[in-house]
Protein backbone atom coordinates (compact mmCIF):
# COMPACT_ATOMS: atom_id res chain seq x y z
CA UNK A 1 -12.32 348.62 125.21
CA UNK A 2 -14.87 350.54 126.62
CA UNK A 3 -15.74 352.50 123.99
CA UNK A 4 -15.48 349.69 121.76
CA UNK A 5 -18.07 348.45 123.80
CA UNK A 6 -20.63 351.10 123.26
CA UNK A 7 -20.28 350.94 119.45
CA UNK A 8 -21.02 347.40 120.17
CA UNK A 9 -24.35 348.45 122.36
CA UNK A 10 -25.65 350.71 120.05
CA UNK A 11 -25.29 348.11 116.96
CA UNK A 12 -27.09 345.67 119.03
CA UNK A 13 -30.06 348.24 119.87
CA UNK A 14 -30.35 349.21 116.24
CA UNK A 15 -30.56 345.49 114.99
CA UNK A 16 -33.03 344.78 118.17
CA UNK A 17 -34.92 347.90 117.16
CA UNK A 18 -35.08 347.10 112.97
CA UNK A 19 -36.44 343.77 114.57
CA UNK A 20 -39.38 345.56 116.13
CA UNK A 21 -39.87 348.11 113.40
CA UNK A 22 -40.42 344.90 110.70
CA UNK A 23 -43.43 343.21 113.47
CA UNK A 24 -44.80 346.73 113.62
CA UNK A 25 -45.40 347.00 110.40
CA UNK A 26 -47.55 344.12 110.11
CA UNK A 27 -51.17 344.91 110.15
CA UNK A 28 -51.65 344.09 113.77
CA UNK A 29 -49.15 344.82 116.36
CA UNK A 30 -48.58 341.32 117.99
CA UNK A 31 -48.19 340.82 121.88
CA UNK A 32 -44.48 339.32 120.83
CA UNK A 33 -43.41 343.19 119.17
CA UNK A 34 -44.45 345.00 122.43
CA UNK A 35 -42.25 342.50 124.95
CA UNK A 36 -39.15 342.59 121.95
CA UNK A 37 -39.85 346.38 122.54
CA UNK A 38 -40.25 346.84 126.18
CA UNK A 39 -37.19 344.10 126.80
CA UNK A 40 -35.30 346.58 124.66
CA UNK A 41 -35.94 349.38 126.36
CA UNK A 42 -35.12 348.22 129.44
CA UNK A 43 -31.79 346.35 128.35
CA UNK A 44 -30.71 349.31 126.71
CA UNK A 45 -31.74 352.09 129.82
CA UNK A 46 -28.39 351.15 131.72
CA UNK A 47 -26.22 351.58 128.87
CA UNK A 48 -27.49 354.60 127.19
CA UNK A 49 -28.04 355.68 130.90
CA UNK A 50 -23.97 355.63 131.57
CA UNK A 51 -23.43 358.42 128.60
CA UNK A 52 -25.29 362.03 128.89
CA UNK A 53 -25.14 362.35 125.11
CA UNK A 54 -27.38 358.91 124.72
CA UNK A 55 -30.00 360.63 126.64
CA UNK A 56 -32.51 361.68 124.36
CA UNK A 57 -32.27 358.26 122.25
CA UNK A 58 -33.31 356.82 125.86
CA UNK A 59 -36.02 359.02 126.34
CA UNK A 60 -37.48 358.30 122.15
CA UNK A 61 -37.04 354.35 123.10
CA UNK A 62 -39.45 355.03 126.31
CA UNK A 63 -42.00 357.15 124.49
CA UNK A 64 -41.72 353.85 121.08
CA UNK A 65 -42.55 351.03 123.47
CA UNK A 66 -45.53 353.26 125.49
CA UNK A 67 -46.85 354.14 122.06
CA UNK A 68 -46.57 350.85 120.59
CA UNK A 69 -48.00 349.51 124.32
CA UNK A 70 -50.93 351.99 123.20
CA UNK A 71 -51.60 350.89 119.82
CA UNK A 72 -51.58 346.88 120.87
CA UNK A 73 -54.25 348.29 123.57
CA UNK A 74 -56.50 350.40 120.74
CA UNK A 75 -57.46 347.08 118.78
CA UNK A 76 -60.80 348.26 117.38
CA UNK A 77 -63.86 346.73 119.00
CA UNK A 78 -66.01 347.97 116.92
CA UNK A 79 -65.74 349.04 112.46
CA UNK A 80 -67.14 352.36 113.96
CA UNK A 81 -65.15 355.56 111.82
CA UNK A 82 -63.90 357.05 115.67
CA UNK A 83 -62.10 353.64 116.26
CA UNK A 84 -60.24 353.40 112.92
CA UNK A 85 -59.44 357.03 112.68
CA UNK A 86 -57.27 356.59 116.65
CA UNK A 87 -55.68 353.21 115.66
CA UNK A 88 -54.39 355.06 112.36
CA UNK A 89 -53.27 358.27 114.11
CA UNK A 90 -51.56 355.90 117.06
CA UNK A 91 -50.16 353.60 114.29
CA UNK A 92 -48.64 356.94 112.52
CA UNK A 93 -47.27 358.17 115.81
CA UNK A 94 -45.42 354.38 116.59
CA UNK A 95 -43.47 355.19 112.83
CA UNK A 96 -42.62 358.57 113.76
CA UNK A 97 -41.39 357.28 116.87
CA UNK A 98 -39.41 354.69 115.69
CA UNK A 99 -37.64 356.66 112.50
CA UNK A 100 -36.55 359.57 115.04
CA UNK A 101 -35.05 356.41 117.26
CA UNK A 102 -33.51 354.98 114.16
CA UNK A 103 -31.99 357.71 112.46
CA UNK A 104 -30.61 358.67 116.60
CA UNK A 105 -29.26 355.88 116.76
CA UNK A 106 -27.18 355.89 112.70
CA UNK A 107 -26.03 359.12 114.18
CA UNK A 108 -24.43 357.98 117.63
CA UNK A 109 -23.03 354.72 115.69
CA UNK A 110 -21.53 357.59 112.96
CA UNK A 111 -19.80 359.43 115.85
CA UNK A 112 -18.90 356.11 117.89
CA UNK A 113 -16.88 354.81 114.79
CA UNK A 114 -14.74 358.21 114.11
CA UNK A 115 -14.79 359.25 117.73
CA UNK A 116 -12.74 355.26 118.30
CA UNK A 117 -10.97 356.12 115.15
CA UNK A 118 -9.69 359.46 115.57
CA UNK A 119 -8.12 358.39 119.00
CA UNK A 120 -6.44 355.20 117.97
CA UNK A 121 -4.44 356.94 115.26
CA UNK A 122 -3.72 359.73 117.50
CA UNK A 123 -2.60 357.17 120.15
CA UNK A 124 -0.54 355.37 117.18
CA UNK A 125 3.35 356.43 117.34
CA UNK A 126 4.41 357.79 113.99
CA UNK A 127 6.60 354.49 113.35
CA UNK A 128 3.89 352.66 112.68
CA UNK A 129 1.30 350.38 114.48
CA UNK A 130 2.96 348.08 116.89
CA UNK A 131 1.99 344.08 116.11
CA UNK A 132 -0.53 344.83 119.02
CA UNK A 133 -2.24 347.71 118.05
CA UNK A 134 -2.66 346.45 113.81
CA UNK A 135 -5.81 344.44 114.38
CA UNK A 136 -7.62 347.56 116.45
CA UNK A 137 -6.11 350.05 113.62
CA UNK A 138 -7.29 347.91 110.67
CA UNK A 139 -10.52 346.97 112.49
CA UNK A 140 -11.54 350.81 112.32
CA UNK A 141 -10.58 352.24 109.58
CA UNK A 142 -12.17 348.67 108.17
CA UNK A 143 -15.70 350.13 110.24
CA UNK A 144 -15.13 353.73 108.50
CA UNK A 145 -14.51 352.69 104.96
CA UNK A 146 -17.78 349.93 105.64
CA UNK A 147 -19.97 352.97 106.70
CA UNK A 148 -18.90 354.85 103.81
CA UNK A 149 -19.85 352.69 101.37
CA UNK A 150 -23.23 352.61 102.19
CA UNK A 151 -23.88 355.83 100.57
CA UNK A 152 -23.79 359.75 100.95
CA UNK A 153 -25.17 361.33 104.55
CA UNK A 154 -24.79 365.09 105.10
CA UNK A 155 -24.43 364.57 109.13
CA UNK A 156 -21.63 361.82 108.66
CA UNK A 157 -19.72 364.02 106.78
CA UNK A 158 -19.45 366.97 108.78
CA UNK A 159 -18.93 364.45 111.57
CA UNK A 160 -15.72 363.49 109.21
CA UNK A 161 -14.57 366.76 107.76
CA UNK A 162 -14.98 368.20 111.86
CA UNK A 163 -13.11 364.74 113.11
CA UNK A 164 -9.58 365.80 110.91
CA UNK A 165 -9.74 361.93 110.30
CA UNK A 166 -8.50 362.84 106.50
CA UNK A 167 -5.50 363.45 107.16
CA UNK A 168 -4.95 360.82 109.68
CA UNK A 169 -5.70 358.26 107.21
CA UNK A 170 -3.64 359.94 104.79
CA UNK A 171 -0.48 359.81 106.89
CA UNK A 172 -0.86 356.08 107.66
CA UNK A 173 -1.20 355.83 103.63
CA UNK A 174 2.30 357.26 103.38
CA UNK A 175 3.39 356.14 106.52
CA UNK A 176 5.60 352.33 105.40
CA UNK A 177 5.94 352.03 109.07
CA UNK A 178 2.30 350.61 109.09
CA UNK A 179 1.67 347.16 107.95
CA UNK A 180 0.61 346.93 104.02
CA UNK A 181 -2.89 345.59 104.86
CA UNK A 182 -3.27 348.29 107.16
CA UNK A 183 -2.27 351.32 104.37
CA UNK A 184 -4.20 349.29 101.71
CA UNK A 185 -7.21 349.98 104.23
CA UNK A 186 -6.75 353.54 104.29
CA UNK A 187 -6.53 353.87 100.95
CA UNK A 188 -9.40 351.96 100.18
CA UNK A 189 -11.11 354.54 102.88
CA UNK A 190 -10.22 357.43 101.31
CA UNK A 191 -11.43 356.01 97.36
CA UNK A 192 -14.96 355.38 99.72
CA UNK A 193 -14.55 359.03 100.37
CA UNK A 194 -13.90 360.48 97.58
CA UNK A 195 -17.45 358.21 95.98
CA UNK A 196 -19.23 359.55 98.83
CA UNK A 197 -18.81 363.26 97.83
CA UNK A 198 -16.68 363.87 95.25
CA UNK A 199 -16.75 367.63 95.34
CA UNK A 200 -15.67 367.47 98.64
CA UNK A 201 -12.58 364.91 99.17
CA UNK A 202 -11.23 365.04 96.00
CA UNK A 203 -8.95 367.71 96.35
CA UNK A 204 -7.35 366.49 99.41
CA UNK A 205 -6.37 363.08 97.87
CA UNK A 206 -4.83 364.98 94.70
CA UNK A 207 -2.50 367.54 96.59
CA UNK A 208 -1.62 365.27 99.53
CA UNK A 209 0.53 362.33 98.25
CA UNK A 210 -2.72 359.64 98.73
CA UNK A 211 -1.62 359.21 94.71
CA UNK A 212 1.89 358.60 94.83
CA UNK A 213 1.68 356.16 97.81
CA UNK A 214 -0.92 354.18 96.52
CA UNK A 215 0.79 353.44 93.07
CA UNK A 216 3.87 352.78 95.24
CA UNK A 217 2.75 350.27 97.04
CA UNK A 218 2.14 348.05 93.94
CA UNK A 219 -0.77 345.65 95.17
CA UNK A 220 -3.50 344.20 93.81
CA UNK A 221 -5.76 346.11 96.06
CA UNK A 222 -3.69 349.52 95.28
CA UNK A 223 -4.42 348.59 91.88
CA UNK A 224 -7.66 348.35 92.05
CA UNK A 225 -7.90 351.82 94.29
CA UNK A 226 -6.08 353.41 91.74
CA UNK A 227 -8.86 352.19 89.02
CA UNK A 228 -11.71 353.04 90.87
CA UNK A 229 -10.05 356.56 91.49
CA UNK A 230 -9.59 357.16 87.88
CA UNK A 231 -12.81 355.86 87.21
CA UNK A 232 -14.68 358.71 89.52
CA UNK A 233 -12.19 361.59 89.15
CA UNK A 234 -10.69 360.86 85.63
CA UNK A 235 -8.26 363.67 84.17
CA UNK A 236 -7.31 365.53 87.48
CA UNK A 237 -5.81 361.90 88.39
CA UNK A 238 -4.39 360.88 85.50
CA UNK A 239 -2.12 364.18 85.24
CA UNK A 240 -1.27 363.26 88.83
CA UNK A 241 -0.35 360.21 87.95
CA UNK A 242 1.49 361.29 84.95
CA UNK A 243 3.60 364.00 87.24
CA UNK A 244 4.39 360.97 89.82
CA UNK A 245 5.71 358.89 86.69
CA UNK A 246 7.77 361.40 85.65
CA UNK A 247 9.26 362.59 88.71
CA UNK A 248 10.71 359.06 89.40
CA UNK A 249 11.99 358.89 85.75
CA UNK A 250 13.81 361.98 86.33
CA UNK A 251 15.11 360.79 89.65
CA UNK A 252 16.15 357.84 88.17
CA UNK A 253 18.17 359.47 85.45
CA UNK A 254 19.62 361.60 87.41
CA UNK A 255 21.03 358.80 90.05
CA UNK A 256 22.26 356.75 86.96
CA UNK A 257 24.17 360.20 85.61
CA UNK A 258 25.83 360.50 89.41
CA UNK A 259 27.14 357.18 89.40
CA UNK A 260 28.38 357.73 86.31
């Protein structure tokens, strides 16, 4: 729970922060950014505070609220050139500040989601999720596949291709121990992977089985995986699909000949 907890935290802090960022882009920087600001820093010290690797994204949300402190301070007394030139270079440095805090914080949320992910499969027996452990096993893959679909990020996927989390989700794909909402999940995950870099992910799902177990399972969502699949990777799918067909012809005809 705990580390459900952070993820929690750190979504907070980046809502509380886009917040800020929208009042300080206004022309003037009202009295009612700088308290959101400074109550955000301070809410957020104790938390970020507990973990050594949320350090630095402490440190960049004390150096936003003295800047933006700064620039609410700067408002020009005068239309002399020296005034407007400092409120401009202090207004720069507040955006600076506030992108490096930003993109921080995507990062930590990134490695929050597989870092929770990772370790719940791993914790899963290979018989499946138990009844208690579905909802936490469908909730992340669920945060995963959501992340995913918000577009391509170099960090995130070396955070993914380092995390192994592939193959985890591939083996609760072909895993019928796990419920079918739960594999449905997984394969939607890994169609969100393959659309977030192609080049990348596309081999694994054609050599690993992802194929054959999603046609298996014979859903409405594994339909529509399957269609979306075929509509990014074309050919290289189709003769996959075309090998599964036929090797469960064969089989068939060959248990009808036995019986026989």
């Amino acid at each position: 729970m705990a580390k459900m907890d952070t993820h929690q935290h750190l979504l907070k802090i980046l809502q509380a922060l886009d917040r800020v960022c929208l009042s300080l882009d206004s022309p003037d920087c009202d009295a009612s950014a700088i308290e959101l600001l400074l109550e955000l820093r301070t809410a957020s010290s104790s938390i970020l505070a507990a973990n050594p690797s949320h350090f630095s994204l402490s440190q960049r949300l004390s150096h936003l609220a003295d800047a933006a402190q700064e620039l609410h301070d700067s408002k020009p007394s005068s239309r002399g050139i020296v005034s407007f030139v400092t409120r401009r270079l202090r207004s720069h440095e507040v955006s600076r500040l506030a992108s490096e805090a930003e993109s921080e914080l995507h990062a930590l949320i990134d490695c929050e989601i597989l870092s929770n992910l990772t370790k719940t499969l791993s914790s899963v027996p290979r018989s499946g999720a138990k009844s208690s452990d579905e909802d936490e096993v469908f909730d992340g893959i669920s945060a995963l596949q959501e992340r995913l679909s918000r577009g391509f990020d170099m960090n995130l996927q070396d955070l993914v291709l380092k995390s192994g989390v592939f193959s985890q989700l591939q083996g609760v794909l072909c895993n019928p121990g796990f419920p079918i909402r739960v594999r449905e999940m997984a394969a939607v995950t890994m169609k969100e992977l393959v659309l977030f870099n192609k080049d990348v992910f596309v081999t694994a799902v054609l050599i690993g089985g992802s194929v054959k177990a999603i046609v298996s399972m014979s859903s409405v969502c594994s339909l529509q995986v399957v269609s979306a699949l075929i509509r990014a990777i074309k050919s290289p799918l189709v003769d996959e699909m075309r090998i599964c067909a036929e090797s469960r012809r064969s089989w068939g005809i060959c248990r009808r000949r036995r019986q026989r």
